[in-house]
N, C-alpha and C. Protein backbone atom coordinates (compact mmCIF):
# COMPACT_ATOMS: atom_id res chain seq x y z
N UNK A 1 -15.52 9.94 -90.10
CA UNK A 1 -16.14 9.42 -88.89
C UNK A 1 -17.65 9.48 -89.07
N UNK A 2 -18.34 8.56 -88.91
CA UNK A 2 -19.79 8.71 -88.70
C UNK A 2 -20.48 9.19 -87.85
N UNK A 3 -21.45 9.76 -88.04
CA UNK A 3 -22.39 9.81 -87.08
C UNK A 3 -22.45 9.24 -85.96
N UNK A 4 -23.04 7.95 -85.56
CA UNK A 4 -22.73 7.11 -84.68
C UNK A 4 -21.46 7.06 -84.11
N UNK A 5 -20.38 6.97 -84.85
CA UNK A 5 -18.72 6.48 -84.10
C UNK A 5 -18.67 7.64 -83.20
N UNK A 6 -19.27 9.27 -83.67
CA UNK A 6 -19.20 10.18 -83.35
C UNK A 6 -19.95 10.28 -82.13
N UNK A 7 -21.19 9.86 -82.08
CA UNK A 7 -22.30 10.32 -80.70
C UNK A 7 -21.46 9.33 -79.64
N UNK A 8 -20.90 8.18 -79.73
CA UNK A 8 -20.89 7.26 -78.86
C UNK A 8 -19.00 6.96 -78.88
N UNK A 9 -18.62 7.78 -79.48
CA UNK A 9 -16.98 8.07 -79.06
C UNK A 9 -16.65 7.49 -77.44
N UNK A 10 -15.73 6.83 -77.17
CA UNK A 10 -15.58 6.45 -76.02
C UNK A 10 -16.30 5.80 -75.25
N UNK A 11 -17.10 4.88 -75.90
CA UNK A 11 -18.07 4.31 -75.35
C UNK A 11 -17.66 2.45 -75.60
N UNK A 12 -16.77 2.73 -76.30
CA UNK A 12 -16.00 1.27 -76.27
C UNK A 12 -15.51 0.61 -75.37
N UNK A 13 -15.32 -0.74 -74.61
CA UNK A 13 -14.84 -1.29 -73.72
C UNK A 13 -13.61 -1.46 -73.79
N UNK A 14 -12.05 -1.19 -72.72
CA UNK A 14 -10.93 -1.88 -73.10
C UNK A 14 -11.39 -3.65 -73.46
N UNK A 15 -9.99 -4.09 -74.24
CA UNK A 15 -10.51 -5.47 -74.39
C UNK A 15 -10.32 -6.67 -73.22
N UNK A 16 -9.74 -5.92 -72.05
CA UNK A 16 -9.40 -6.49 -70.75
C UNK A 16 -11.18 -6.86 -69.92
N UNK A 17 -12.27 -5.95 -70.49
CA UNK A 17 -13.17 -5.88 -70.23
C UNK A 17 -14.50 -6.68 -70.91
N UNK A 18 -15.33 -7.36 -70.51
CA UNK A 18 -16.33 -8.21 -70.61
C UNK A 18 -17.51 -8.00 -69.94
N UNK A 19 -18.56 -7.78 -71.20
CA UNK A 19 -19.96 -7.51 -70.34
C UNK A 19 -20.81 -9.08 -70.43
N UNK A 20 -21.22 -9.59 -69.67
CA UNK A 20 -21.92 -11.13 -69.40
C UNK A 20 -23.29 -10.73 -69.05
N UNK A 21 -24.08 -11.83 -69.62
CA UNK A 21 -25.39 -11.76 -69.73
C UNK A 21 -25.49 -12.51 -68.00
N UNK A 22 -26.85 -12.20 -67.52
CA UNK A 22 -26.93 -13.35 -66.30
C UNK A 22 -26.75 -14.22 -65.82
N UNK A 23 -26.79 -15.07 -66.67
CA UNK A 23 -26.85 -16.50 -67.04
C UNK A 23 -25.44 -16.78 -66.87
N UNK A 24 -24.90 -16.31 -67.97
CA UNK A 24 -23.61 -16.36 -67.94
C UNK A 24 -22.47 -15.95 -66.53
N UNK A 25 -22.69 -14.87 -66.36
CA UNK A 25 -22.17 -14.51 -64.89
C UNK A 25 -22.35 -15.02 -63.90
N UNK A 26 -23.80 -15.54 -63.35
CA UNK A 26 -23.90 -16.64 -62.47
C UNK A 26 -23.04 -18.03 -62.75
N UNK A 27 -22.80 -18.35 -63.49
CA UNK A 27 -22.39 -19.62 -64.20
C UNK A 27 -20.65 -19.22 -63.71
N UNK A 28 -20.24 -18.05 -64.49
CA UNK A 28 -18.75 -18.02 -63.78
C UNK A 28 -18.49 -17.71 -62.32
N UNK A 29 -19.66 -16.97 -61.49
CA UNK A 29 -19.18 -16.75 -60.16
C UNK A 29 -20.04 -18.07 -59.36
N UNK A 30 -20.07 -19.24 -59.78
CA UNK A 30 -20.74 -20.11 -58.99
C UNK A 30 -19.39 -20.87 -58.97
N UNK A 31 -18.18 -20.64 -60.39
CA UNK A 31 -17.20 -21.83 -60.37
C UNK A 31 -16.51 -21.91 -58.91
N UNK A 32 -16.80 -21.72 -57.41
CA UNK A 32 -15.68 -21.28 -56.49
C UNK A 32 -15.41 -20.00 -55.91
N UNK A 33 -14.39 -20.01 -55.75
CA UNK A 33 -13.73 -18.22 -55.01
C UNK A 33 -13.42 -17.34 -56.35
N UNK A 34 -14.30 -16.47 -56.18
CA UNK A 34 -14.05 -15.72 -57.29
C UNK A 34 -13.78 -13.96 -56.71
N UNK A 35 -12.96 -13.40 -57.22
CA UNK A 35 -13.12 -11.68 -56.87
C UNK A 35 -14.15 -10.92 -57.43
N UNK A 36 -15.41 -10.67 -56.69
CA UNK A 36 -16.93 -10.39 -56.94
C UNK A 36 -16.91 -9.39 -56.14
N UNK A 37 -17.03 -7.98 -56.96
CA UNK A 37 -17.47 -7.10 -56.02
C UNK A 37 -18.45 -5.89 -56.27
N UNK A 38 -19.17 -5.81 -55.53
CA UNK A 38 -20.59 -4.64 -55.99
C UNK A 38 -19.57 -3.18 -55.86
N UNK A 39 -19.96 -2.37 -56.94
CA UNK A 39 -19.40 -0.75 -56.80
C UNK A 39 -20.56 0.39 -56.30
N UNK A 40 -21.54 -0.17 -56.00
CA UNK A 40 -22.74 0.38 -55.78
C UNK A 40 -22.45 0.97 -53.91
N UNK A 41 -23.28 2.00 -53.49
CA UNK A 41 -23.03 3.08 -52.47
C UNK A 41 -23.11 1.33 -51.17
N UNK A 42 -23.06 1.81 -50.39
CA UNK A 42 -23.18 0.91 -49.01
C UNK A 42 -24.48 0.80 -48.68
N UNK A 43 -25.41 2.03 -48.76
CA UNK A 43 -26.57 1.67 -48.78
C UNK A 43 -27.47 1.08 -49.61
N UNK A 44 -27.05 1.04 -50.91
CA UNK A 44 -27.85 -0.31 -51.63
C UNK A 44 -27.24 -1.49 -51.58
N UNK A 45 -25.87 -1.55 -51.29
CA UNK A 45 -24.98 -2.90 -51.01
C UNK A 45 -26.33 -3.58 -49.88
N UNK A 46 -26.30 -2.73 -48.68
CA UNK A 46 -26.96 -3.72 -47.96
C UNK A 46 -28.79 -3.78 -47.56
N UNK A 47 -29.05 -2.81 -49.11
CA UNK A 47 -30.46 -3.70 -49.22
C UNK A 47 -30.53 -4.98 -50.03
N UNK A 48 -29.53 -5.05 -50.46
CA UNK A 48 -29.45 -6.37 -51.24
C UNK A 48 -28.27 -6.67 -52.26
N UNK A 49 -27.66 -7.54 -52.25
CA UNK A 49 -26.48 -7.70 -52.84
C UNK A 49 -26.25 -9.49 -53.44
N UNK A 50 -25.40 -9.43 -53.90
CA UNK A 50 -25.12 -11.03 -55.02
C UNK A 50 -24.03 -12.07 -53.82
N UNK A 51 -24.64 -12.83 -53.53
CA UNK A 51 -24.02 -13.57 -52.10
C UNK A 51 -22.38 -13.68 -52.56
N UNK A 52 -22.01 -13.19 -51.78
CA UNK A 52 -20.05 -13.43 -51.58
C UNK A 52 -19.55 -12.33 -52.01
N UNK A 53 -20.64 -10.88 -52.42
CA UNK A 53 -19.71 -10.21 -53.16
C UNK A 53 -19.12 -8.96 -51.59
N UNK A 54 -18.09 -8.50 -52.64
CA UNK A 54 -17.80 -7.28 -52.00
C UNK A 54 -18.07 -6.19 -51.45
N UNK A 55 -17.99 -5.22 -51.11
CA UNK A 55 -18.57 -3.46 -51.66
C UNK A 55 -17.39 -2.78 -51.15
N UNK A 56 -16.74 -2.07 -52.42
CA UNK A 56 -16.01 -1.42 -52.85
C UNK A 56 -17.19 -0.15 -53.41
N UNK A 57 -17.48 0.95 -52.89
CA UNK A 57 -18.04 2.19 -53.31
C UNK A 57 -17.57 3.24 -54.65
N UNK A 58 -18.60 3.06 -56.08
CA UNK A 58 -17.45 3.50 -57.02
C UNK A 58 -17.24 4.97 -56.42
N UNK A 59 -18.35 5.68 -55.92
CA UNK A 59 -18.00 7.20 -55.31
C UNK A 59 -17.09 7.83 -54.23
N UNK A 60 -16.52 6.71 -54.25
CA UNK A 60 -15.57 6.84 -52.71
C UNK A 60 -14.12 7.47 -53.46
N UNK A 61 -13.94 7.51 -55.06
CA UNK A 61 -12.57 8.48 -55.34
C UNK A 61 -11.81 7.46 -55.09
N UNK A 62 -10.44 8.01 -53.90
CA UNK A 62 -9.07 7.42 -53.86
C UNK A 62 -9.58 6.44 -52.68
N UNK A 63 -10.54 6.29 -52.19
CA UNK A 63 -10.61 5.05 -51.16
C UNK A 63 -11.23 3.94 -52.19
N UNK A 64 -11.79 3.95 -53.07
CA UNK A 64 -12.16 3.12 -54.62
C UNK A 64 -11.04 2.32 -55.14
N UNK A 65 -9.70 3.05 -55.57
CA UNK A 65 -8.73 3.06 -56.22
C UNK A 65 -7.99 2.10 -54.76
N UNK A 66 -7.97 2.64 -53.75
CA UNK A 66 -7.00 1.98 -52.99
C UNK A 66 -7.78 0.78 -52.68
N UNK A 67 -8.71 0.41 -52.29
CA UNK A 67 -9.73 -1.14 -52.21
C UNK A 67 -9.65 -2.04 -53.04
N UNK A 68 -9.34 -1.10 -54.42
CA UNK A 68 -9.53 -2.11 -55.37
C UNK A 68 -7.55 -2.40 -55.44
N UNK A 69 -6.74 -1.54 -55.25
CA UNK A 69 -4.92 -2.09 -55.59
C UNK A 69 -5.07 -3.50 -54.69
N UNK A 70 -5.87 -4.05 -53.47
CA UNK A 70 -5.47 -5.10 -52.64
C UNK A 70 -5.74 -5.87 -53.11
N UNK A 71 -6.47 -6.00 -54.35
CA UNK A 71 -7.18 -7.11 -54.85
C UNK A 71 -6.20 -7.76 -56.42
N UNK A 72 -6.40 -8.79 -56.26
CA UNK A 72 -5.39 -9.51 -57.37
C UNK A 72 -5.48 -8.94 -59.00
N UNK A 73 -4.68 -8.31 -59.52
CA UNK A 73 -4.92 -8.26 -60.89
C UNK A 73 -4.57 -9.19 -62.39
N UNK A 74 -4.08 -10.39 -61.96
CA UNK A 74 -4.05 -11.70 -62.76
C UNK A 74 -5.25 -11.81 -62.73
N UNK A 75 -6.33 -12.09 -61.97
CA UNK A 75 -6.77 -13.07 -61.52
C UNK A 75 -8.50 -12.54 -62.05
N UNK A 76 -9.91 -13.37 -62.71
CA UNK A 76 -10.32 -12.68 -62.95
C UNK A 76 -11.69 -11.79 -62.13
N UNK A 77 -11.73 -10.33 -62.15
CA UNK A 77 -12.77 -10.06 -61.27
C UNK A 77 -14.21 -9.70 -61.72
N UNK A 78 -14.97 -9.78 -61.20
CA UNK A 78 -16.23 -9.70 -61.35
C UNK A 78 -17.49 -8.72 -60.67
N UNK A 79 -17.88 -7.76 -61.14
CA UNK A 79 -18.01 -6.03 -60.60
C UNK A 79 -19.39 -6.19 -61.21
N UNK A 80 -20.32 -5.06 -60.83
CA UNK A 80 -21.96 -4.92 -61.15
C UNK A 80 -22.06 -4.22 -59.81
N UNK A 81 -23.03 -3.18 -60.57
CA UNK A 81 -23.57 -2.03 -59.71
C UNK A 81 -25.10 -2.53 -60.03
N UNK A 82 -25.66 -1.21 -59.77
CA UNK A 82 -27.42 -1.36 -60.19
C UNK A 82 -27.82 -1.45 -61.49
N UNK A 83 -27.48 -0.93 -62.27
CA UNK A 83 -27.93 -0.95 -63.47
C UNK A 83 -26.74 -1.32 -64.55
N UNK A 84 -25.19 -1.17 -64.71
CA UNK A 84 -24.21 -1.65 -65.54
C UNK A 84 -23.85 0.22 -66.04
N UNK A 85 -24.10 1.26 -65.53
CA UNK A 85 -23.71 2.00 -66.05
C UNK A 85 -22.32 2.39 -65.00
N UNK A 86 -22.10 2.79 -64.02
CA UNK A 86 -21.13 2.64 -62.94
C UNK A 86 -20.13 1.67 -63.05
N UNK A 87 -20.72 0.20 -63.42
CA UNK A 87 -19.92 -0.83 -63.23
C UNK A 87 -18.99 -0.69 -64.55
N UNK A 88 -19.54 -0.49 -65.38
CA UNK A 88 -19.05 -0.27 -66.67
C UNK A 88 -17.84 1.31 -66.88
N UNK A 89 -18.06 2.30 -66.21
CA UNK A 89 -17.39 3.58 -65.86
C UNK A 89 -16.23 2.50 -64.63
N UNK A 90 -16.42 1.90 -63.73
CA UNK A 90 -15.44 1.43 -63.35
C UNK A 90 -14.63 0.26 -63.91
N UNK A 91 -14.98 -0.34 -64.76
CA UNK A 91 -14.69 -1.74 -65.67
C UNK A 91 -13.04 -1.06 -65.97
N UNK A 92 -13.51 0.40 -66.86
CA UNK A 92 -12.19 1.14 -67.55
C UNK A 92 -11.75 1.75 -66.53
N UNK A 93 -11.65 1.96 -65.43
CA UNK A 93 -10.68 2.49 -64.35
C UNK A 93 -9.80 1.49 -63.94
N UNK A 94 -10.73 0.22 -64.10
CA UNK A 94 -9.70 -0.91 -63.16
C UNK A 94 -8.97 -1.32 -64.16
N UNK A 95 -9.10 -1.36 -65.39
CA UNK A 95 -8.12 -1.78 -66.90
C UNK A 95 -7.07 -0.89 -66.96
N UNK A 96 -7.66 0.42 -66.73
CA UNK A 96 -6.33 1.40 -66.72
C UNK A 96 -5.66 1.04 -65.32
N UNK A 97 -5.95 0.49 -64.32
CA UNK A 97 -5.46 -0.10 -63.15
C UNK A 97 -4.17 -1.47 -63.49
N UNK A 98 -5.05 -1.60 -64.56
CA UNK A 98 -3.90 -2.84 -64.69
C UNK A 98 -4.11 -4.11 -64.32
N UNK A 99 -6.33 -4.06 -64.67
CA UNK A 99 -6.58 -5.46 -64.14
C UNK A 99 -6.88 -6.26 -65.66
N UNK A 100 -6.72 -7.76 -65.61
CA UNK A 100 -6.25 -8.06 -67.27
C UNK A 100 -7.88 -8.93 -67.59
N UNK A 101 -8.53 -8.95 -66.31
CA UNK A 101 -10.15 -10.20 -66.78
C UNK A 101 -10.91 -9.29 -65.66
N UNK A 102 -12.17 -8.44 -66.70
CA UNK A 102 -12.64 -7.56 -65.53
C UNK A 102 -14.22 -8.08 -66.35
N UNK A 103 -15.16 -8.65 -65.44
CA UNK A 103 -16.46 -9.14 -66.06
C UNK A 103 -17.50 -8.41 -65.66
N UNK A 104 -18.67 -7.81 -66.23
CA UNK A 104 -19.44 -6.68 -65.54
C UNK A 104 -20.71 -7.71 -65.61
N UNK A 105 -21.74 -7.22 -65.41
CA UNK A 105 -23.21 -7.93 -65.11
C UNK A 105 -23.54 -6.91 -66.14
N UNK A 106 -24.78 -7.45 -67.35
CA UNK A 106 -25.04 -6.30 -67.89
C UNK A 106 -26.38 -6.16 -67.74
N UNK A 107 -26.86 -5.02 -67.80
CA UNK A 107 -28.10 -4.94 -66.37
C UNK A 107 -27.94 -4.32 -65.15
N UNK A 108 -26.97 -4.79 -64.62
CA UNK A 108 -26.49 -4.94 -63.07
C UNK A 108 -27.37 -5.05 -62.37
N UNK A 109 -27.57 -5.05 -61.05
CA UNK A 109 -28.00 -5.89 -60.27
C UNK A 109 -29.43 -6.27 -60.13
N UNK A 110 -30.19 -5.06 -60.88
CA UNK A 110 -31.72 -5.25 -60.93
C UNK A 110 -32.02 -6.62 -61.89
N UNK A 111 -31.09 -7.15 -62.72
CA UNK A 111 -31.48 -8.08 -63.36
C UNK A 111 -31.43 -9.33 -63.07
N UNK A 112 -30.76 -9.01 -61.59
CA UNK A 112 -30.25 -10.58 -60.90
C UNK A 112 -31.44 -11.56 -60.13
N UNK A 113 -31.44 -12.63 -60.08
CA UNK A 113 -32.57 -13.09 -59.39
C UNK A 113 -31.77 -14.50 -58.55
N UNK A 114 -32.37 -14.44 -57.58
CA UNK A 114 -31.61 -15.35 -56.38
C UNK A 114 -32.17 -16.85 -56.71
């Protein structure tokens, strides 16, 4: 094992999981109705947020887990917190959930521009 494989062990994405540049993410959540949802607290949800999205709280535990079972897991969703570190810690919760197209913002939300 290397060095590297070693410091950053578990730092791999399931392959159910996709990190998208801006550009790119705007481009898929403009196609229509898409499942878009911020994991970020309620109080930064509503200083500012990505129009249509959600807020699902990643700190909320089993009210997290249960917000997110109502939501379709065919189908693909689209998550970003503030920065992509959260969104990304929840990317692999919702894969182990059993969601099969989970797209993060990478950056998250500070990188977004209206």
């Amino acid at each position: 094992m290397s060095l590297l494989s070693f410091l950053f062990k578990g730092q791999t994405l399931p392959e159910q999981v996709q990190i998208l540049d801006r550009e790119d993410y705007k481009m898929a959540i403009s196609k229509g109705k898409v499942q878009l949802v911020d994991v970020r607290t309620r109080g930064e949800f509503m200083a500012g947020h990505i129009k249509g999205a959600s807020n699902i709280d990643f700190f909320q535990g089993s009210a997290f887990q249960s917000a997110f079972s109502k939501l379709k897991k065919d189908k693909p969703l689209y998550i970003y917190c503030q920065s992509g570190n959260r969104s990304q810690k929840a990317a692999r919760m919702l894969a182990d959930m059993g969601f099969q197209e989970v797209y993060d913002l990478r950056g998250g939300y500070r990188t977004w521009t209206y």
